[in-house]
Protein backbone atom coordinates (compact mmCIF):
# COMPACT_ATOMS: atom_id res chain seq x y z
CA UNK A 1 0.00 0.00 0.00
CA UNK A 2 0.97 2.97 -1.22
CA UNK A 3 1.86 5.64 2.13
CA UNK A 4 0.58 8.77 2.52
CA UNK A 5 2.39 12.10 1.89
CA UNK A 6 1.31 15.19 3.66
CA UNK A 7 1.37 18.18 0.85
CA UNK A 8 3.38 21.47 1.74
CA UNK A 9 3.52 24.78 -0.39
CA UNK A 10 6.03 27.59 0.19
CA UNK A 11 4.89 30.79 -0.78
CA UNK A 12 7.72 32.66 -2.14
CA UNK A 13 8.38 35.81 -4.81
CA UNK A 14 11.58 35.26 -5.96
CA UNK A 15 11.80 37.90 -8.18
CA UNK A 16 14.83 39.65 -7.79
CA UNK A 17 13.57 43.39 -8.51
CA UNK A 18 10.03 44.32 -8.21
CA UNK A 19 10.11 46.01 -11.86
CA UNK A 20 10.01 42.18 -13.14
CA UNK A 21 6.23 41.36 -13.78
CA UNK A 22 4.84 39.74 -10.22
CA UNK A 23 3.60 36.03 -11.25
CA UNK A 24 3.51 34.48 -7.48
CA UNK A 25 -0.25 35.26 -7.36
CA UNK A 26 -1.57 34.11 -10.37
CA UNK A 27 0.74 30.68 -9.88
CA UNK A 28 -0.50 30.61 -5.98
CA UNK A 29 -4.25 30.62 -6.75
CA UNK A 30 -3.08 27.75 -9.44
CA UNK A 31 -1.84 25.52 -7.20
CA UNK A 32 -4.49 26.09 -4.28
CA UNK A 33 -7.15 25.62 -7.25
CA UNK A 34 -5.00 22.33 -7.87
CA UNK A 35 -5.45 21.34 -4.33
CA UNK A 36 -9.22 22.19 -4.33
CA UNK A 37 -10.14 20.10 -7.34
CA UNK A 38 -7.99 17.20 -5.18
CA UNK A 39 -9.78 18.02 -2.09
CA UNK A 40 -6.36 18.05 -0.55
CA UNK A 41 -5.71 20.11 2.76
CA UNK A 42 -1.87 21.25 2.86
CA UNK A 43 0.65 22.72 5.11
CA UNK A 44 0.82 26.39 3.30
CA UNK A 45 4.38 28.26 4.27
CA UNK A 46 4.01 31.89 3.80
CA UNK A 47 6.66 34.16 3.56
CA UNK A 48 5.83 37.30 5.39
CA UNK A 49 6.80 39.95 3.51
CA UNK A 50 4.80 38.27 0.68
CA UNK A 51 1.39 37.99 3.09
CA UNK A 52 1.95 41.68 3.73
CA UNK A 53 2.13 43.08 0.22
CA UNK A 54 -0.75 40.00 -0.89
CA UNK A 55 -2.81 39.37 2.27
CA UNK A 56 -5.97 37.70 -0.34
CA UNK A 57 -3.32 34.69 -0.78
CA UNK A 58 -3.38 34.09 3.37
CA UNK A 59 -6.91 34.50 3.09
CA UNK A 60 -8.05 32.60 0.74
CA UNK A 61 -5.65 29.55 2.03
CA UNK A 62 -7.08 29.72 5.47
CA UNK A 63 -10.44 29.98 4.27
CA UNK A 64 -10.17 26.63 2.08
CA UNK A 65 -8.92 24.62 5.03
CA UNK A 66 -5.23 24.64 4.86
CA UNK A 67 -2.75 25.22 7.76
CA UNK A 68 -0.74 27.93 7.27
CA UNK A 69 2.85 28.38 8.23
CA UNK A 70 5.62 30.73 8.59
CA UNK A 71 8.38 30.56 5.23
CA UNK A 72 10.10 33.33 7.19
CA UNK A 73 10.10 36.86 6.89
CA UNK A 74 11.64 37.31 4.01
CA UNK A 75 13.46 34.68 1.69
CA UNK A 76 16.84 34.50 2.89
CA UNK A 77 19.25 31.56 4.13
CA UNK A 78 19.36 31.96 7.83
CA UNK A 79 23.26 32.03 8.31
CA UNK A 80 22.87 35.55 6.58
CA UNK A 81 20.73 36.71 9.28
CA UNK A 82 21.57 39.10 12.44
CA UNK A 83 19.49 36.84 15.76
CA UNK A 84 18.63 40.23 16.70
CA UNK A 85 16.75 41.14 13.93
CA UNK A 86 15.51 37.49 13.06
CA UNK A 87 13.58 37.54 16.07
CA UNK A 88 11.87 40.56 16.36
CA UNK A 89 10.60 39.99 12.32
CA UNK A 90 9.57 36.62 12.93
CA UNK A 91 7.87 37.24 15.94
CA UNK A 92 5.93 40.12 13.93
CA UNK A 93 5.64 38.07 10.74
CA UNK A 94 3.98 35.58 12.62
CA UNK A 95 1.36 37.95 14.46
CA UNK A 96 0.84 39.10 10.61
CA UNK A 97 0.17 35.93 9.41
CA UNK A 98 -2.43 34.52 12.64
CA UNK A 99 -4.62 37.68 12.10
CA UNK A 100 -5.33 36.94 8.17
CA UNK A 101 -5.34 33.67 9.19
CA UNK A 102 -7.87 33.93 12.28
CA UNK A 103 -5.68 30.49 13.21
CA UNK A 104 -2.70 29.83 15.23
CA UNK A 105 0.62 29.46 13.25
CA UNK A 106 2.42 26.74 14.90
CA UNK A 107 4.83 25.90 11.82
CA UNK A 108 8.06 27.16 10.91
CA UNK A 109 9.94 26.22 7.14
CA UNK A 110 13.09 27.90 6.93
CA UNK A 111 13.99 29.47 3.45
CA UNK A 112 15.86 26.98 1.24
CA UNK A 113 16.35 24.26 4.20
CA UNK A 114 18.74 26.68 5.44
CA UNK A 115 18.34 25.58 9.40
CA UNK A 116 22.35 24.13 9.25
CA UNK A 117 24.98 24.28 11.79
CA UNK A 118 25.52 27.64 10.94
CA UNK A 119 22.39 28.84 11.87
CA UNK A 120 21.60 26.25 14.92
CA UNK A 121 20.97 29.74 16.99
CA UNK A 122 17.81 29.68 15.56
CA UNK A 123 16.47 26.95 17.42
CA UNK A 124 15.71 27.58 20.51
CA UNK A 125 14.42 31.18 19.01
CA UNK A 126 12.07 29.42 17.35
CA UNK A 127 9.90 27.58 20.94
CA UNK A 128 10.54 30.98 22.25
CA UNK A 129 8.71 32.62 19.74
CA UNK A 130 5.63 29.92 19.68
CA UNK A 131 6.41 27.82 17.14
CA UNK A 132 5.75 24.32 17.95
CA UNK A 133 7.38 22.85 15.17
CA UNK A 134 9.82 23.37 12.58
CA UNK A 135 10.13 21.42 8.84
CA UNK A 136 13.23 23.21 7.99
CA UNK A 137 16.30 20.56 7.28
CA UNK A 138 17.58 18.30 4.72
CA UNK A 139 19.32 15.40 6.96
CA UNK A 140 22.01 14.76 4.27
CA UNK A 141 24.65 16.60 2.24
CA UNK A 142 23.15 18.95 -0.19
CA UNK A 143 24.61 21.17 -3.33
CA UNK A 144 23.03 23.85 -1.34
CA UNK A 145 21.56 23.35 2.28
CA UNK A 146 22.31 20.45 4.18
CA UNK A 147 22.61 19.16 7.69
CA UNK A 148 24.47 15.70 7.38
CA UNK A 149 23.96 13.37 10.23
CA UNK A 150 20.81 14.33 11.61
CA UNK A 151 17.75 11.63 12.10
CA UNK A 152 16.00 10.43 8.98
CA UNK A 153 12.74 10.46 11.06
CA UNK A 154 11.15 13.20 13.48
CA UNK A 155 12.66 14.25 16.14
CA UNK A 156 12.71 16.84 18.50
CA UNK A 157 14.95 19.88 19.07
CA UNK A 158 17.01 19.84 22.51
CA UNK A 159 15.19 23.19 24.01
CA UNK A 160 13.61 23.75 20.90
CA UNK A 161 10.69 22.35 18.97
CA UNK A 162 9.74 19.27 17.22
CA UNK A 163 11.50 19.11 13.55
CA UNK A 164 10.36 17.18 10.68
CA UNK A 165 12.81 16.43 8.46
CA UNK A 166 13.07 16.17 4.36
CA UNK A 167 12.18 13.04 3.20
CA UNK A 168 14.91 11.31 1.95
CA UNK A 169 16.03 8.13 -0.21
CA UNK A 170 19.21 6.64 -0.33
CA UNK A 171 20.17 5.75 -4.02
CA UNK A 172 23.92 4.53 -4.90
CA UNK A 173 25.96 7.25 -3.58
CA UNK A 174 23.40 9.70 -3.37
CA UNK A 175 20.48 10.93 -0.50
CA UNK A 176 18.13 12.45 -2.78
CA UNK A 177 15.19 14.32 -1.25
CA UNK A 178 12.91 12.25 -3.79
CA UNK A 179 9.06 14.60 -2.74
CA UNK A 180 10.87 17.68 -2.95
CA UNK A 181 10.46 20.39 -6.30
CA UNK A 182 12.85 20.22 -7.67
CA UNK A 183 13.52 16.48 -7.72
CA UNK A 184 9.39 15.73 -8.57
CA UNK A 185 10.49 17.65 -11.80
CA UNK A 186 13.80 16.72 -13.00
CA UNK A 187 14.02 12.75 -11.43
CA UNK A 188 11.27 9.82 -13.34
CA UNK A 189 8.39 9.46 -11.29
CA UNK A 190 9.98 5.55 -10.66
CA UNK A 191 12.53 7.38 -8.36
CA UNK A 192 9.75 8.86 -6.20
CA UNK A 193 8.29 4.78 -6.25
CA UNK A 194 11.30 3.55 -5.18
CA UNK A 195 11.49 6.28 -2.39
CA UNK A 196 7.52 5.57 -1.27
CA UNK A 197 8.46 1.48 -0.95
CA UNK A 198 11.53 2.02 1.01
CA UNK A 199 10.17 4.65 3.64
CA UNK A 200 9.76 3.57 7.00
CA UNK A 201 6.15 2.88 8.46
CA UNK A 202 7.39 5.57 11.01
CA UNK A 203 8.62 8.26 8.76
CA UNK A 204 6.57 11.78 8.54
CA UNK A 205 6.33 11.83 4.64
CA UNK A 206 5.99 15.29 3.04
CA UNK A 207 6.39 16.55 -0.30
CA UNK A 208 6.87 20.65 -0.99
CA UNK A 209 6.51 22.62 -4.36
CA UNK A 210 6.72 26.38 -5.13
CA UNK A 211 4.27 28.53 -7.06
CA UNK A 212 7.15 29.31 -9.60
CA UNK A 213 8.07 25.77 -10.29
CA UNK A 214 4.37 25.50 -11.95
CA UNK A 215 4.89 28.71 -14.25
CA UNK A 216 7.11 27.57 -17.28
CA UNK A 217 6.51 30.93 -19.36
CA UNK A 218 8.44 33.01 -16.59
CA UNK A 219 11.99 34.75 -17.98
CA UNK A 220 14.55 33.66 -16.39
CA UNK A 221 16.39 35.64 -13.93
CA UNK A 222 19.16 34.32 -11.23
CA UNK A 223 17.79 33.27 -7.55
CA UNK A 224 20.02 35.18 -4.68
CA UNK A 225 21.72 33.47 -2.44
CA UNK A 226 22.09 30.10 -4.77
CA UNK A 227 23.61 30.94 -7.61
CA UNK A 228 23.54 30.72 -11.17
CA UNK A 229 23.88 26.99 -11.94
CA UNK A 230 21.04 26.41 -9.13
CA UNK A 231 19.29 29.16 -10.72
CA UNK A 232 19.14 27.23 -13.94
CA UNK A 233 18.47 24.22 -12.39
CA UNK A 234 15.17 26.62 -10.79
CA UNK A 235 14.17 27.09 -14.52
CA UNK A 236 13.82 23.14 -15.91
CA UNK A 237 11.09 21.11 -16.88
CA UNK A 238 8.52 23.43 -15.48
CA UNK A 239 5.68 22.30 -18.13
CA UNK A 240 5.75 18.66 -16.07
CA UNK A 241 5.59 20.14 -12.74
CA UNK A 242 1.30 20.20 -12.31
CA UNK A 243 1.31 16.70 -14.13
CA UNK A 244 3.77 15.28 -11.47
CA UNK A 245 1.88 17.00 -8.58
CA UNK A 246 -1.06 15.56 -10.03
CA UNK A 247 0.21 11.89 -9.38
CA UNK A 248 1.28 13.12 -5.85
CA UNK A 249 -2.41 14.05 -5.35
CA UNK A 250 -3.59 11.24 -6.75
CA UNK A 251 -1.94 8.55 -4.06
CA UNK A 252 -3.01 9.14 -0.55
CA UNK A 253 -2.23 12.57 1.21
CA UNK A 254 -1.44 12.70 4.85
CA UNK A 255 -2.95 15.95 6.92
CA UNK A 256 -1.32 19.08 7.42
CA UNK A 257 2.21 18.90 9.08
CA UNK A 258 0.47 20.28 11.95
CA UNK A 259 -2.15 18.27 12.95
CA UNK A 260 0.57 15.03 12.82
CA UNK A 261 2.73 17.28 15.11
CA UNK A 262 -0.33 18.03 17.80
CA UNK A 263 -0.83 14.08 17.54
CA UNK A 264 2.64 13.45 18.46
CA UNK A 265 4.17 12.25 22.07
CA UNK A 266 7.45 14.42 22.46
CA UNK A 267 8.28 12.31 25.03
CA UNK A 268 8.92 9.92 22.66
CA UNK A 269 10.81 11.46 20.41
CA UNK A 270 14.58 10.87 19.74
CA UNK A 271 16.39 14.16 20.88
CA UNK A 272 18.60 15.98 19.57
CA UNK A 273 21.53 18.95 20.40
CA UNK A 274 21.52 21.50 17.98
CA UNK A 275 25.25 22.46 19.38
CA UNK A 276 26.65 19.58 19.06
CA UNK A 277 28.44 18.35 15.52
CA UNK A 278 28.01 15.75 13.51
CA UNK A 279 30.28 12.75 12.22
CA UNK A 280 30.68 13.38 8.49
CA UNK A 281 32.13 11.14 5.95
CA UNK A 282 33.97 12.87 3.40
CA UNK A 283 31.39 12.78 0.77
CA UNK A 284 29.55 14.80 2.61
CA UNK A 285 32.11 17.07 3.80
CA UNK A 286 33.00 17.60 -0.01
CA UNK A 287 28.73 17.66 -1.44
CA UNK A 288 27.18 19.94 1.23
CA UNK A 289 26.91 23.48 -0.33
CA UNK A 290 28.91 22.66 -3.22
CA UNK A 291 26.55 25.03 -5.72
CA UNK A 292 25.67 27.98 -3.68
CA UNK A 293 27.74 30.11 -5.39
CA UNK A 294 28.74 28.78 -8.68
């Protein structure tokens, strides 16, 4: 039997100057539409500045059902970010987002997977400011974001909140976040097979697309922060993306990211210290971060 996979959206405007025609609405209402006709309820991360400027997207999000989440203030990796600052626009960001929302926002996705040992301050930031749980890391080595070593399966934050990590799939030599974007679009649809038979009954399975990874007319223009090869990468097979999200709403969907974090025993839990580093092999050492600026 095929397991379910809780859907996640991150609500993002990547554009890198605002005189570039704004396309994250149109592709938003798109996707939500997609998850209407699917009667699919999702985890929707919303990045703040974006719910400011396009407070309709919150609305209309909350108002169909869906959880919604925090994607950060704005869209940047979190080592580039002052704790200072982070805190006082996250903790505002979120108050933004619970008043269109009329619900509590409990979840936290951070930009790019960009929760890393770099940024570990972060987590206990994150209890403190109400968060209850975070979906913010790829466990493996990654050409951009990456925390290698950390639990496959959820686990919980020492002093910090419970964390559910990117799926992942061990192929030969390779972790590959198989439900993830970028991978749904690029990898056959057998890789995300193989990944659904070998998951573990007591994995949290979650897939996550974009609104721009559904909008193949765009002009391409480079992402900050990753890159232009990444950026590239950002632009490919964009005309497959609904037809593979499709398939993913097709197979049985697991609930918001929320509601399998309120049904969770923390005591439970395996924990884990954000300070304290991990045992890398060195393919990892050499793969983690390898195209964030190239």
């Amino acid at each position: 039997m095929t397991p379910a996979v809780t859907m996640t959206l991150d609500v993002e405007d990547l554009r890198p100057s605002a005189e570039l025609p704004e396309r994250v609405v149109a592709m938003t209402h798109l996707v939500l539409d997609l998850f209407a006709e699917h009667g699919v309820k999702a985890s929707v991360f919303v990045v703040g500045e974006l719910a400011d400027r396009r407070p309709a997207l919150v609305r209309r999000a909350a108002a169909e059902g869906h959880e919604i989440g925090l994607h950060a203030h704005a869209h940047l990796p979190l080592p580039t970010l002052d704790p200072d600052a982070f805190v006082s626009l996250t903790g505002d960001a979120r108050a933004r987002l619970q008043d269109l929302s009329q619900q509590s926002v409990d979840g936290f996705r951070a930009p790019m997977m960009s929760l890393v040992p770099a940024s570990a301050w972060v987590v206990p930031l994150l209890s403190d400011l109400g968060f209850s749980y975070s979906s913010s890391v790829l466990p493996g080595p990654s050409p951009l974001y990456g925390w290698p070593g950390l639990p496959r399966r959820v686990f919980r934050w020492a002093d910090g909140p419970i964390e559910f990590p990117c799926p992942l799939v061990r192929v030969p030599g390779l972790d590959i976040p198989y439900l993830g974007g970028t991978y749904l679009r690029l990898l056959p649809d057998a890789v995300r097979r193989f990944g659904l038979r070998r998951a573990h009954s007591d994995e949290a399975l979650w897939a996550y697309c974009h609104p721009w990874e559904f909008d193949p007319d765009e002009a391409y223009h480079p992402h900050d922060f990753i890159g232009n090869l990444a950026s590239r990468v950002a632009w490919l097979r964009r005309s497959r993306m609904e037809r593979r999200v499709r398939k993913v709403l097709g197979e049985p969907v697991g609930p918001p990211l929320g509601e399998i974090a309120e049904s969770l025993d923390r005591s439970r839990l395996p924990v884990v210290d954000p300070s304290a580093p991990q045992s890398l092999g060195a393919m990892a050492r050499w793969a983690n971060g390898r195209l964030r600026q190239r």
